[in-house]
Protein backbone atom coordinates (compact mmCIF):
# COMPACT_ATOMS: atom_id res chain seq x y z
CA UNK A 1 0.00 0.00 0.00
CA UNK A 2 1.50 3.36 -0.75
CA UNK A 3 1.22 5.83 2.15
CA UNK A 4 1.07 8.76 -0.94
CA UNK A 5 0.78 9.22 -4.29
CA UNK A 6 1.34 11.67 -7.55
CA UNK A 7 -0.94 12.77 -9.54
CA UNK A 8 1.66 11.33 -11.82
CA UNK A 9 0.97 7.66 -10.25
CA UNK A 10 -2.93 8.42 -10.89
CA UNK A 11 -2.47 8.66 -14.81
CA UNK A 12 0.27 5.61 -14.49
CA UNK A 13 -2.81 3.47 -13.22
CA UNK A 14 -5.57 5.39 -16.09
CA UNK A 15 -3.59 5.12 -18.93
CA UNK A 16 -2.99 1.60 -17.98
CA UNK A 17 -6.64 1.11 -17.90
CA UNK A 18 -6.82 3.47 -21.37
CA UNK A 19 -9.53 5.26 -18.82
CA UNK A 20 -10.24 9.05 -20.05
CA UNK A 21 -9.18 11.53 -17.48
CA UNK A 22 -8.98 15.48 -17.94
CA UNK A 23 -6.19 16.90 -15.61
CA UNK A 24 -6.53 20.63 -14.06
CA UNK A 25 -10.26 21.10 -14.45
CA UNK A 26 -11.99 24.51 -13.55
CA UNK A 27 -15.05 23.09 -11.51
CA UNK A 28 -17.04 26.72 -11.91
CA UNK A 29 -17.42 25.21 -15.57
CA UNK A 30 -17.68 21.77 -14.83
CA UNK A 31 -20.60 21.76 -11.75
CA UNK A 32 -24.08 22.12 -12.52
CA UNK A 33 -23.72 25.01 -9.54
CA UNK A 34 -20.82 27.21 -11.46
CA UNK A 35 -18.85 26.96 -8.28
CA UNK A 36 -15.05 25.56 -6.88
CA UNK A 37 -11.82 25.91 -7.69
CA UNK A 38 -9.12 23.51 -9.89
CA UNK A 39 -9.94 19.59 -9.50
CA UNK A 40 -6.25 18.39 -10.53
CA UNK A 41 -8.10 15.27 -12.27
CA UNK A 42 -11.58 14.64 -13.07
CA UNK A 43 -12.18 11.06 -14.21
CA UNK A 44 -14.75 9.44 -17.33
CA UNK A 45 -14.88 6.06 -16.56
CA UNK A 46 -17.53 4.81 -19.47
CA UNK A 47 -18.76 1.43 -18.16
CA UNK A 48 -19.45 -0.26 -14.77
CA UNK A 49 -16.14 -2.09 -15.84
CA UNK A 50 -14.33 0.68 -16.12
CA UNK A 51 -15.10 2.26 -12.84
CA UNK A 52 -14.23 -1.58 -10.64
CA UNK A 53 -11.21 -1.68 -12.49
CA UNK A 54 -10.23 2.28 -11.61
CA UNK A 55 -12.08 1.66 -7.91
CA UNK A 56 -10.12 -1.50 -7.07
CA UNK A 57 -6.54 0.44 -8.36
CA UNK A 58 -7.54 3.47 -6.33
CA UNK A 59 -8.34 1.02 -2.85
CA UNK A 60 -5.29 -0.53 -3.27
CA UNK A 61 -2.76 2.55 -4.08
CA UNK A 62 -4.99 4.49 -1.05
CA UNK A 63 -5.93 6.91 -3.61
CA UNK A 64 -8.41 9.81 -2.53
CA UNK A 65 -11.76 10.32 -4.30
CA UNK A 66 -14.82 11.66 -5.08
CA UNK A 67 -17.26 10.23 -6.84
CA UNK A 68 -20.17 12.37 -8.80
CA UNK A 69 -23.05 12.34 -11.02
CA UNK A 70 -24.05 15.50 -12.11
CA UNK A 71 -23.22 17.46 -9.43
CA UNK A 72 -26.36 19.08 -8.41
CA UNK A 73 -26.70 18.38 -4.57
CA UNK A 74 -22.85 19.57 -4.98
CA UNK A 75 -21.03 23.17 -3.34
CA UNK A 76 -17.48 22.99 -4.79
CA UNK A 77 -15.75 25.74 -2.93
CA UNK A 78 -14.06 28.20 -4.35
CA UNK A 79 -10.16 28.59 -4.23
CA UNK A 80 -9.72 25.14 -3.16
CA UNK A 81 -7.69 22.29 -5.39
CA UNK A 82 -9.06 19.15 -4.77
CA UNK A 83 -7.65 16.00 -5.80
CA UNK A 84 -9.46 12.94 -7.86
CA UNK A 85 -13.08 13.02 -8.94
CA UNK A 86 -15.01 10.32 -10.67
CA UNK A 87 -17.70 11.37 -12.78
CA UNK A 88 -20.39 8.70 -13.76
CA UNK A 89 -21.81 10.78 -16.54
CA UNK A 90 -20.79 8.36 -19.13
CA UNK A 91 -22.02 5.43 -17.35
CA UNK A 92 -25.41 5.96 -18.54
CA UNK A 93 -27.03 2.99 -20.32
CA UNK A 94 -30.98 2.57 -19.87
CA UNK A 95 -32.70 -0.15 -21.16
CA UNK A 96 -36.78 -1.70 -20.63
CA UNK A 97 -35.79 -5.36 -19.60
CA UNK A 98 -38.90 -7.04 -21.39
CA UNK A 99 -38.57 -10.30 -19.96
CA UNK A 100 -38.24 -9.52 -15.94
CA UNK A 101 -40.31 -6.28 -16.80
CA UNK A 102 -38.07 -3.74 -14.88
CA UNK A 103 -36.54 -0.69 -16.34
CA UNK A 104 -32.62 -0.73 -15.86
CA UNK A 105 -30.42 2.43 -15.13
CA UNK A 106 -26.92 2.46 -14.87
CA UNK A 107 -25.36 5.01 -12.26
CA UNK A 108 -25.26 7.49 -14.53
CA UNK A 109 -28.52 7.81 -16.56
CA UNK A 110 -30.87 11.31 -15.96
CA UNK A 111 -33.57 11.11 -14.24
CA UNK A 112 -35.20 12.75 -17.19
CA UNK A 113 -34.48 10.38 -19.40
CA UNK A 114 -35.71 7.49 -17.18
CA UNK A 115 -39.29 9.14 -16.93
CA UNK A 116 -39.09 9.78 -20.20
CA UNK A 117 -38.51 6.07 -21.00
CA UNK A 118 -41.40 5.18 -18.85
CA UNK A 119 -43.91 6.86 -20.16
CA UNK A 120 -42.89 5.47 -23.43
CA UNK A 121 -44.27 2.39 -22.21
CA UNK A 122 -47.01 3.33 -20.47
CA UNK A 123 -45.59 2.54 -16.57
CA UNK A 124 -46.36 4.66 -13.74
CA UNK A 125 -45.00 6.41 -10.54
CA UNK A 126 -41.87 8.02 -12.34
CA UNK A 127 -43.90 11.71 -13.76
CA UNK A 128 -42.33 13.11 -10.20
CA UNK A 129 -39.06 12.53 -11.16
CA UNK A 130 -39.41 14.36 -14.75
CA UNK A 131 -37.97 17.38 -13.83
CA UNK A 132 -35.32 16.49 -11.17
CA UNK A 133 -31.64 17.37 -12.55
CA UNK A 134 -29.80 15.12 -11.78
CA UNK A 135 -28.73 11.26 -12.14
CA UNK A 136 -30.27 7.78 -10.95
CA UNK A 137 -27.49 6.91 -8.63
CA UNK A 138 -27.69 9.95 -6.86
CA UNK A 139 -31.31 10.31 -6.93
CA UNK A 140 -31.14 6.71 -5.08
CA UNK A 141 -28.34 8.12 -2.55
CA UNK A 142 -31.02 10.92 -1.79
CA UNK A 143 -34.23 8.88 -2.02
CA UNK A 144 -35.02 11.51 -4.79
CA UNK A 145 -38.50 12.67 -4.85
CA UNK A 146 -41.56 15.35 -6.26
CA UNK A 147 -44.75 15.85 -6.12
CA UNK A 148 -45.70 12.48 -4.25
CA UNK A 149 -43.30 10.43 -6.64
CA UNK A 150 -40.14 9.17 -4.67
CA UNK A 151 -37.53 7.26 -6.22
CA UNK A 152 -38.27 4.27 -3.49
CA UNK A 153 -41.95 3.88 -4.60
CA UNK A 154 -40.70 2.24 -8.02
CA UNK A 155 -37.15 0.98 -7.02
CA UNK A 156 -36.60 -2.90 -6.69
CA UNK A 157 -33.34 -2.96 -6.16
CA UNK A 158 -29.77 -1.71 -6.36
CA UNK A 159 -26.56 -3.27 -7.78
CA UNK A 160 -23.66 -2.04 -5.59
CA UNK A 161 -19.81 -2.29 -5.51
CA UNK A 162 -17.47 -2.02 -2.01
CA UNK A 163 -13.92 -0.77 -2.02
CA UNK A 164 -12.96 -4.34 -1.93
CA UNK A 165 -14.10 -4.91 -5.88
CA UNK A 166 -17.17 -6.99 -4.79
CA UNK A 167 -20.40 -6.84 -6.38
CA UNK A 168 -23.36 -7.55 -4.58
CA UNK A 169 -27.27 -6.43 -5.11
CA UNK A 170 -29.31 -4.77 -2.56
CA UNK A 171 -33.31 -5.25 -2.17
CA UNK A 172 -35.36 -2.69 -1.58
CA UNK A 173 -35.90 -3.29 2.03
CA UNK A 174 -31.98 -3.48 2.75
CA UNK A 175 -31.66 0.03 1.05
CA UNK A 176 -33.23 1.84 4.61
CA UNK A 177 -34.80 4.92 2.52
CA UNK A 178 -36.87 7.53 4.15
CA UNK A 179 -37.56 10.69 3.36
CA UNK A 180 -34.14 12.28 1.92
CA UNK A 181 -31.92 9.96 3.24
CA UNK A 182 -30.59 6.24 2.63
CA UNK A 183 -28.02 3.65 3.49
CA UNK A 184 -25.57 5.29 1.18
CA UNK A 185 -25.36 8.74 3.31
CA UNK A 186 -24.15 6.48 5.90
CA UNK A 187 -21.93 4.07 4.30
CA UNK A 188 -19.43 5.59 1.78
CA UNK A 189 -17.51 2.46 1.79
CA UNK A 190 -20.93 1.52 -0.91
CA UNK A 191 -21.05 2.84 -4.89
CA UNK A 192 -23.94 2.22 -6.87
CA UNK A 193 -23.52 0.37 -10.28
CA UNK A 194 -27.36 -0.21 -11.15
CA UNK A 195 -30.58 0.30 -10.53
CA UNK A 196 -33.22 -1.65 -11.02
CA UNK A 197 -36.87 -0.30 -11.62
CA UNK A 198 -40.88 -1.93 -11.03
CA UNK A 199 -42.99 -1.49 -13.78
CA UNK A 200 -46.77 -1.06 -13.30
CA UNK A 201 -48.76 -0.77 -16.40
CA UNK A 202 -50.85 3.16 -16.44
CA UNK A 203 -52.84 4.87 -18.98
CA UNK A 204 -50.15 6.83 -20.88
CA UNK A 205 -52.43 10.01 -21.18
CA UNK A 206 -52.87 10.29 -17.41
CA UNK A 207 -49.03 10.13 -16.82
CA UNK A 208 -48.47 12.55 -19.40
CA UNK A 209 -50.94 15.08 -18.14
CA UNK A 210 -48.94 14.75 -14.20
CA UNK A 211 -45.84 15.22 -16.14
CA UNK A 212 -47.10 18.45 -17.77
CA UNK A 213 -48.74 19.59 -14.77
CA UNK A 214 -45.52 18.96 -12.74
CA UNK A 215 -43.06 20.65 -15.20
CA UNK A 216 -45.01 23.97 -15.19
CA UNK A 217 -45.40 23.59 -11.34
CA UNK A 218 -41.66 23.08 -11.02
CA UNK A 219 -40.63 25.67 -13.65
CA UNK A 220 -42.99 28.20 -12.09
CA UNK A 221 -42.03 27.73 -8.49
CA UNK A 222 -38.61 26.72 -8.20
CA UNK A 223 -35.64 28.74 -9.50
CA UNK A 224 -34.26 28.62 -13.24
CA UNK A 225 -32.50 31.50 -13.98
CA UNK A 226 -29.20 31.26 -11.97
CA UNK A 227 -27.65 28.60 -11.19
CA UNK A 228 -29.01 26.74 -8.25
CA UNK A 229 -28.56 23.17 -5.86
CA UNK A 230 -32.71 23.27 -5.51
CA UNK A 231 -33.65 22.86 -1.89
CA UNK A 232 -31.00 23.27 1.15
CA UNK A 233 -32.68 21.72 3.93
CA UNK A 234 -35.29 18.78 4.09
CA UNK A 235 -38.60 20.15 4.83
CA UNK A 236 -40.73 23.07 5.02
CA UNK A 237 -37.76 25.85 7.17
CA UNK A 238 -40.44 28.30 7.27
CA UNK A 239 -42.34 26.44 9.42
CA UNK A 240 -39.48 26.23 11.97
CA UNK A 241 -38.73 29.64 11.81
CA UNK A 242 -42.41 30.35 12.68
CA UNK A 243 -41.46 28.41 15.78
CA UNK A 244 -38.67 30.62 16.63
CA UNK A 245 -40.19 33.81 16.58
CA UNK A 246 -43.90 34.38 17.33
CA UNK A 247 -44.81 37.15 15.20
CA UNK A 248 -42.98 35.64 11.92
CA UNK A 249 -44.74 32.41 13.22
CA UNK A 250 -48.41 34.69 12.85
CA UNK A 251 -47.39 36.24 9.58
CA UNK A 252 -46.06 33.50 7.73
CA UNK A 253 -49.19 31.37 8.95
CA UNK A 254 -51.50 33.38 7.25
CA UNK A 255 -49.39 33.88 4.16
CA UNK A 256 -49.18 30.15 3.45
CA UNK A 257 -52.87 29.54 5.10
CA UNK A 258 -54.52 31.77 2.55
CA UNK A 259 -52.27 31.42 -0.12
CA UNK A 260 -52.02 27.42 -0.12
CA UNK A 261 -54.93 26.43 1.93
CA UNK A 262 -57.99 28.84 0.10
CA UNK A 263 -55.93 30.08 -2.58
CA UNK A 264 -57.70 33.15 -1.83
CA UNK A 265 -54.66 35.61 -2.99
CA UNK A 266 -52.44 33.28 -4.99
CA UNK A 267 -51.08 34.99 -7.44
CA UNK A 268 -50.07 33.72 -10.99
CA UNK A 269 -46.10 35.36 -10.01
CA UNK A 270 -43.77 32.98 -8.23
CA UNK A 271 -42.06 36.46 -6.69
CA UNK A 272 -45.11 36.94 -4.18
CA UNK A 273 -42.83 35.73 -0.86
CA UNK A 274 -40.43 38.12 -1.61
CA UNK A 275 -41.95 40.57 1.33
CA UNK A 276 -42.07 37.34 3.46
CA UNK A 277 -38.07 36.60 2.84
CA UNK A 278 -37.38 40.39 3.33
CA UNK A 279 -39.18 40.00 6.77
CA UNK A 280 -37.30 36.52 7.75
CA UNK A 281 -33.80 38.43 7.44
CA UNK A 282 -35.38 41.83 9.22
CA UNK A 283 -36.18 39.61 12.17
CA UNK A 284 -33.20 36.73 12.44
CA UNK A 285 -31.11 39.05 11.11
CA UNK A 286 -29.60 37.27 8.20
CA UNK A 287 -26.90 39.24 7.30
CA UNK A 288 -25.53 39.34 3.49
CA UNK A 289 -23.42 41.41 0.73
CA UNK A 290 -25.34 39.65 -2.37
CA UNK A 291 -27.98 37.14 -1.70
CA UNK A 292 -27.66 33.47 -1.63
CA UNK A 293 -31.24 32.23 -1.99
CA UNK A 294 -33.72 33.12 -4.45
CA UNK A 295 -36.91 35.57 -4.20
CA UNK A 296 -39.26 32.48 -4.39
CA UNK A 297 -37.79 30.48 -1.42
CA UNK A 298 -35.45 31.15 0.89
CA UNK A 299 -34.44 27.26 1.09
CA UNK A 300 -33.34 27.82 -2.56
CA UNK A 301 -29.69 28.45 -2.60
CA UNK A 302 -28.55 30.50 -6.08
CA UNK A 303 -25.57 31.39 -7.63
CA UNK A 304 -25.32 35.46 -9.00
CA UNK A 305 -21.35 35.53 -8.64
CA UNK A 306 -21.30 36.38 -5.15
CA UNK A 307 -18.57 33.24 -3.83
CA UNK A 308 -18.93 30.30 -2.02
CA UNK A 309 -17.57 32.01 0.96
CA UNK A 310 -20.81 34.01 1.44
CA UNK A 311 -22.90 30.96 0.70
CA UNK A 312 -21.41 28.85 3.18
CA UNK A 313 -22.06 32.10 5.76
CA UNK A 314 -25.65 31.89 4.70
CA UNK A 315 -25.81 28.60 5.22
CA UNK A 316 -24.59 28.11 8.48
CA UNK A 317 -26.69 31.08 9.38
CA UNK A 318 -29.51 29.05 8.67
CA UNK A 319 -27.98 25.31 9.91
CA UNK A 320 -27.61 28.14 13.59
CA UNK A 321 -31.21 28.98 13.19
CA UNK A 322 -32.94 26.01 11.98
CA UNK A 323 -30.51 23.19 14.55
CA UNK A 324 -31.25 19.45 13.57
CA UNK A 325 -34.97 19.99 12.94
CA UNK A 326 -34.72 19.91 9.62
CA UNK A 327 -31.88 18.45 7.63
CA UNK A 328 -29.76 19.56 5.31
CA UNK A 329 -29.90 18.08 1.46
CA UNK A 330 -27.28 19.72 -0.18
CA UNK A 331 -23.22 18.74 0.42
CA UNK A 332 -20.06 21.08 0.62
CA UNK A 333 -17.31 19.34 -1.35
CA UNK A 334 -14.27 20.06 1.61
CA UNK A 335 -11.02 19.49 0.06
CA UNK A 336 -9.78 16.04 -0.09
């Protein structure tokens, strides 16, 4: 076992394995959040065979790594080098097994394309997962999830691979999903390979119509135009905050009373909680030179250029605020 390595060492073992590799990477153009500094090598590996071969020759050299999908529960930080990455993106095959009637996804594959793919046939339960950037494996890690339709509710199974170069599949039951959270958060030592989907036969109009409905939900609520990780925290934060402070706790329980409950002034705009934000950070006193969260939620972290520095303030601002009642969904990539 080597107690360190080279980068040098690192594309010894790739080229060996003729495994594509891109050395010196800017990761503000590589994440899907525009953020972190220089990644000294990012690797392709573009089959399940590929990434044992490059797993088992990074256990056994002790090589450090990171392995990602498409990066969009990611915070790279800024001004940091980090070391080896593994990106799944071309491990991406998806298939409709006809005779054990299961979709298959490799680690890779979008989340879009796999609703896609079942609605093509006519099978239910993905239209939640439609607009969900992002890929399968990490969707799985997550215990993905919109609009009623969680990953779990169609999963069968998972192939996995340990440090160790063994192979071994996982049932549903063994995966211990609940909401946001799985056996992979807890053991690192597990990468998925596969995953392996239920089919149930629906009316192919009906799942188009939820997927419609669920886009323009998504696109209308949610942020698009900067670049954004989606949801920090697990849960609904403005209901702990109304917890914290009694008249926010009044306010904010009207707001989402009439607004949600009798939809007596919802408005067609997504920007109408922008004078409910502005009052959060009046009253806990979030402090900020550019904003990290969006107009339409403050659990939406954005990107406008202002440095990870300041979002990592935010967020532990709100981690302060919020303690371990609701938990956090997003990761920040520490060097490694």
């Amino acid at each position: 076992m080597l107690k360190t390595y080279t980068i040098k060492t690192v594309i010894n073992i790739l080229s060996g394995l003729s495994v594509d590799y891109k050395t010196d990477v800017n990761l503000s153009n590589f994440t899907y959040f525009k953020t972190g500094g220089i990644a000294k090598l990012v690797i392709f590996p573009s089959s399940t065979s590929d990434l044992k071969n490059v797993l088992r020759e990074f256990n056994e050299n002790s090589i450090r790594f990171k392995i990602v999908g498409e990066t969009t529960n990611l915070m790279f930080l800024d001004n940091v080098f980090y070391s080896c990455i593994i990106s799944v993106r071309n491990i991406s095959n998806l298939y409709y097994n006809d005779k054990k009637n299961q979709i298959v996804a490799e680690c890779g594959a979008l989340l879009s394309d796999l609703s896609s793919l079942a609605l093509i046939h006519g099978f239910g339960g993905f239209s939640g997962l439609e607009g969900i950037p992002g890929s399968v494996g990490a969707a799985v890690v997550m215990n993905a999830g919109a609009y009623g339709n969680d990953i779990s509710g169609v999963l069968l199974s998972v192939d996995i691979l340990d440090l160790e170069g063994k192979v071994s599949n996982l049932s549903l039951d063994k995966l211990e999903l609940k909401y946001r959270d799985s056996i992979f958060r807890r053991k690192n030592n597990y990468i998925i390979l596969q995953v392996n989907f239920k089919c149930k036969p629906q009316d192919k109009k009906n799942i188009y119509k939820k997927m419609i409905l669920f886009h323009a939900k998504r696109h209308k609520y949610q942020e698009f135009a900067y670049p954004t990780l989606g949801s920090l925290f697990s849960g609904s934060i403005y209901r702990s905050l109304a917890k914290k402070n009694l008249f926010f706790g009044l306010v904010s329980s009207l707001f989402f009373f009439f607004n949600y409950r009798f939809k007596i002034h919802r408005r067609e705009s997504p920007m109408e909680r922008i004078w409910l934000n502005n009052l959060a950070v009046k009253i806990f006193k979030i402090k900020y030179k550019k904003r990290s969260f969006s107009n339409k939620d403050l659990n939406t972290l954005i990107n406008q250029g202002q440095g990870t520095d300041e979002i990592v303030t935010y967020i532990n601002k709100m981690k302060d605020l919020l303690g371990e009642e609701v938990p956090i969904e997003n990761e920040i990539v520490e060097k490694f």
